[in-house]
Protein backbone atom coordinates (compact mmCIF):
# COMPACT_ATOMS: atom_id res chain seq x y z
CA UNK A 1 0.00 0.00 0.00
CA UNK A 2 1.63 3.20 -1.24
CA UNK A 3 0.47 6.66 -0.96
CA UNK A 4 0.92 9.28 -4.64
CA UNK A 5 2.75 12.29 -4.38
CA UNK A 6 -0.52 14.14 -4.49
CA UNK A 7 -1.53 13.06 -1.05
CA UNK A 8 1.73 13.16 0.25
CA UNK A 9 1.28 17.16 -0.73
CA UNK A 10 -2.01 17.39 0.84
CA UNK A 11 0.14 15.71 4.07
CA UNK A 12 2.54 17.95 4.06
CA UNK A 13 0.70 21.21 3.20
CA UNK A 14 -2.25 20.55 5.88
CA UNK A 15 -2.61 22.80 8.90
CA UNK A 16 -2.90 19.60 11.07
CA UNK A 17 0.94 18.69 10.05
CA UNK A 18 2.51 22.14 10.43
CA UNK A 19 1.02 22.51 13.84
CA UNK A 20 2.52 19.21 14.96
CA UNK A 21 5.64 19.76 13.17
CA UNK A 22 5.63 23.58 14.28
CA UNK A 23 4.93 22.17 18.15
CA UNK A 24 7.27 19.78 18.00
CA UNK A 25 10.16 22.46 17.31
CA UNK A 26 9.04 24.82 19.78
CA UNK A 27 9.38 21.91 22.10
CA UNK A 28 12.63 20.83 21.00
CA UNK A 29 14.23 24.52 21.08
CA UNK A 30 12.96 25.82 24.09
CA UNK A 31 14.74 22.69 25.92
CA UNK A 32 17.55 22.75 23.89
CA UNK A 33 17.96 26.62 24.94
CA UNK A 34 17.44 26.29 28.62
CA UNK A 35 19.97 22.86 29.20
CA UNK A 36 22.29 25.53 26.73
CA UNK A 37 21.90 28.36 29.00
CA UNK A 38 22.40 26.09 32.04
CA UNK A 39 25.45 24.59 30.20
CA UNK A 40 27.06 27.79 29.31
CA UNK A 41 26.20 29.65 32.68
CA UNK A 42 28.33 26.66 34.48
CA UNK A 43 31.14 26.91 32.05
CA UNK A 44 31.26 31.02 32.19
CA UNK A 45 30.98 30.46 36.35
CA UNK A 46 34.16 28.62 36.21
CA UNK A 47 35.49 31.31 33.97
CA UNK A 48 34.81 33.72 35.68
CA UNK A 49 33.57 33.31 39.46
CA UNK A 50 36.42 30.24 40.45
CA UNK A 51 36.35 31.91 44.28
CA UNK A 52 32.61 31.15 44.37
CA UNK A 53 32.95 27.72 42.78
CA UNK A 54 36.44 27.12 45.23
CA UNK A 55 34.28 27.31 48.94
CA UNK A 56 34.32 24.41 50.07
CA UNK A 57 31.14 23.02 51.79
CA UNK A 58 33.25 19.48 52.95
CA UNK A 59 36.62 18.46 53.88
CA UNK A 60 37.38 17.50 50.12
CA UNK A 61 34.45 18.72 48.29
CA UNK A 62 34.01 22.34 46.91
CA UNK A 63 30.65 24.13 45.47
CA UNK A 64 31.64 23.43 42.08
CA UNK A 65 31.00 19.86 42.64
CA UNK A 66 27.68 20.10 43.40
CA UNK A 67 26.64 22.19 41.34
CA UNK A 68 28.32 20.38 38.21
CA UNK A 69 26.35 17.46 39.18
CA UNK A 70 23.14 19.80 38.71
CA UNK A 71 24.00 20.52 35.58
CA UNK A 72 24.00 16.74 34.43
CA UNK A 73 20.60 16.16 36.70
CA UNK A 74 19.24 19.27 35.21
CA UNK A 75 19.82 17.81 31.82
CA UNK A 76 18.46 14.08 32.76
CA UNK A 77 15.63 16.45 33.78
CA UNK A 78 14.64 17.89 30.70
CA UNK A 79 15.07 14.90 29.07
CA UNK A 80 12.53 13.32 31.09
CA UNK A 81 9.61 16.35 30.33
CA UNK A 82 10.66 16.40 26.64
CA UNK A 83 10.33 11.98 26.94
CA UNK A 84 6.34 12.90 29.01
CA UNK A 85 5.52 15.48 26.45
CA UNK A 86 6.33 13.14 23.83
CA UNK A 87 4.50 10.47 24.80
CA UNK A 88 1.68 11.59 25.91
CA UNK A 89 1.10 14.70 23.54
CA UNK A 90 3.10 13.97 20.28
CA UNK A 91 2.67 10.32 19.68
CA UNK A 92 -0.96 10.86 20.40
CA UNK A 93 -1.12 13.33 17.40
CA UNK A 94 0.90 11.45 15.16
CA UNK A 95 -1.18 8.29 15.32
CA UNK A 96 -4.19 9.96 14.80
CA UNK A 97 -2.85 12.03 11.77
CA UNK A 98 -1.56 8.71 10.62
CA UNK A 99 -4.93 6.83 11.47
CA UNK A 100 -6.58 10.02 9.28
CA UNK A 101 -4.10 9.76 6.28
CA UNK A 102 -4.56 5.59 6.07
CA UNK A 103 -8.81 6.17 6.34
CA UNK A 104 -8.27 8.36 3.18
């Protein structure tokens, strides 16, 4: 079972499609530009504020431990809302715009 090129344009130029592709971007981006902000803040703190990262708060261990650590939770983090949002709002609109393109 095959679908022509002139349903794959009607696919590709419906408003249903854009608005799951244009969601799923906005998604991805927003994400992608908070873990990049959090990534670059911790990398311009040790650039710039290495007395504030150097206190330590143990015998051995300094703040910049710590806080490094939040960084890779933080990212773990977003992975797991951009792995909910996915599965519960994205695959649910991409089965039924499949389940509407194979009724047609």
């Amino acid at each position: 079972m095959g679908i022509n090129s002139q349903r794959v344009h009607q696919i590709l130029t419906s408003d249903k499609f854009k608005d799951l592709v244009r969601k799923r971007l906005t998604v991805s981006i927003s994400l992608t530009i908070i873990m990049l902000l959090a990534y670059f803040g911790f990398m311009l703190s040790i650039a710039f504020f290495k007395d504030f990262l150097t206190i330590k708060i143990g015998e051995h261990i300094t703040l910049g431990l710590p806080i490094g650590i939040g960084v890779i939770v933080f990212a773990w983090l977003l992975t797991g809302i951009y792995i909910h949002w996915a599965n519960n709002k994205y695959d649910k609109a991409v089965r039924e715009l499949r389940n509407e393109i194979l009724e047609n």
